[in-house]
Protein backbone atom coordinates (compact mmCIF):
# COMPACT_ATOMS: atom_id res chain seq x y z
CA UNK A 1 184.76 78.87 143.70
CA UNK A 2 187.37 80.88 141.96
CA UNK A 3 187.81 81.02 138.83
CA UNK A 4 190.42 78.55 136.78
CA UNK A 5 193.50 80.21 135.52
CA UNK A 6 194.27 79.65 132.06
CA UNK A 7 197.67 78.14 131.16
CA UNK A 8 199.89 78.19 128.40
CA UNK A 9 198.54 75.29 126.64
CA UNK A 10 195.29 77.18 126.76
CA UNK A 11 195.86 80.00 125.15
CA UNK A 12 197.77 78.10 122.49
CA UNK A 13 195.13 75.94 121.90
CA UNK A 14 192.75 79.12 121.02
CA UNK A 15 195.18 80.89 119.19
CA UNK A 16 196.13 77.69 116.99
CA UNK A 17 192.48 78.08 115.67
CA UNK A 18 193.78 80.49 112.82
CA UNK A 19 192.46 83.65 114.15
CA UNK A 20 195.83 85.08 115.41
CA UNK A 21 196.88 88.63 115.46
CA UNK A 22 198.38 88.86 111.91
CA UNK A 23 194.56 87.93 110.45
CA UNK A 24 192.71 90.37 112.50
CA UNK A 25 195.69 92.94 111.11
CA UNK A 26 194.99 91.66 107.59
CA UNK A 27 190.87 91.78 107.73
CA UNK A 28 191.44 95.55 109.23
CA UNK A 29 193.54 96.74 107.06
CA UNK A 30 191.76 95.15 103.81
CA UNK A 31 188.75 96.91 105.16
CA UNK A 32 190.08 100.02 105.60
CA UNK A 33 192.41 99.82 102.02
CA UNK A 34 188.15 99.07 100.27
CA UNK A 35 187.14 102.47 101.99
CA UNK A 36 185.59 101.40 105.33
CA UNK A 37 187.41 103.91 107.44
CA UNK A 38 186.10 105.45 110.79
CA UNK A 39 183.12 108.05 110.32
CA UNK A 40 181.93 106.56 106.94
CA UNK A 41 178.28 105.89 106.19
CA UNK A 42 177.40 102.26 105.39
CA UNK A 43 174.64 99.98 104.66
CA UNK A 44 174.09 96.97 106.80
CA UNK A 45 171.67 95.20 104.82
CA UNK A 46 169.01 98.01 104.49
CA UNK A 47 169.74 99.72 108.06
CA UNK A 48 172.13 102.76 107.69
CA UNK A 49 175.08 103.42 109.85
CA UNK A 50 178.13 104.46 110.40
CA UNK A 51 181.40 102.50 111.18
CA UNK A 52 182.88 103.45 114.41
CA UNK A 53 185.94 101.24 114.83
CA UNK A 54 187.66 98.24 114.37
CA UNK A 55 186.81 94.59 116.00
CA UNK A 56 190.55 93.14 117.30
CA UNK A 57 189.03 90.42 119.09
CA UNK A 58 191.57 87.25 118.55
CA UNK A 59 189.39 84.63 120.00
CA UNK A 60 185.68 84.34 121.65
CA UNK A 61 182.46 84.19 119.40
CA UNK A 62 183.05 87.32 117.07
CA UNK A 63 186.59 87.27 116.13
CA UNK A 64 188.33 90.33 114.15
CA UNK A 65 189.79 88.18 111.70
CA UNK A 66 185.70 87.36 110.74
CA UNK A 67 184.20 90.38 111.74
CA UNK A 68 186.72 93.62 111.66
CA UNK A 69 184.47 96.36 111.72
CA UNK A 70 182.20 97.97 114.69
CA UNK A 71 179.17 99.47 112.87
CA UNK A 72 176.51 101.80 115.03
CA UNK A 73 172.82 101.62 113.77
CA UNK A 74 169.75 102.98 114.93
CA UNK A 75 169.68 99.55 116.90
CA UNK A 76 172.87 99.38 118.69
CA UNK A 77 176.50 98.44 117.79
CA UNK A 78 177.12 95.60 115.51
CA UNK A 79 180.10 93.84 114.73
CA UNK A 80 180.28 92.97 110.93
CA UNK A 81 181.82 91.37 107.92
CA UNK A 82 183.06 93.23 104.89
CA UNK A 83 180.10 91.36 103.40
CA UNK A 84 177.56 92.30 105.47
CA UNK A 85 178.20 96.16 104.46
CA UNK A 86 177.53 98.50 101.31
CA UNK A 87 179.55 101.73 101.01
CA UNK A 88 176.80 104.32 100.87
């Protein structure tokens, strides 16, 4: 069976969920403008790491506009929340 094709009423139906583009730009750049730029050391509770990017996922379980930052640990990648991190 192939797969369904998603329409135009589909995709405005996700994006009407207020996590468009402009709140993903927002929740980077306010994370980046409090210090959490590529390369810096961070907390993630009490695991260190170190953030490697930026989340700009606009719809799906883990959306930028939540969760902006990519943070690797000794246990893998994580996306996180400004307040799930501690500048270290």
């Amino acid at each position: 069976m192939a797969a369904r094709e998603r329409t135009g009423a589909d995709l405005t139906r996700l994006r009407g969920q207020g996590q468009g583009r402009g709140n993903v730009k927002s929740a980077v750049g306010s994370a980046i403008v409090k210090g959490y730029v590529i390369g810096r050391r961070v907390l993630l509770g009490t695991v260190p790491g170190t953030v490697i990017g930026y989340n700009i996922a606009r719809f799906g379980r883990f959306r930028g506009a939540t969760y902006p930052l990519l943070v690797r640990t000794a246990f893998g990648v994580a996306k996180c929340g400004l307040d799930e991190l501690a500048l270290v």
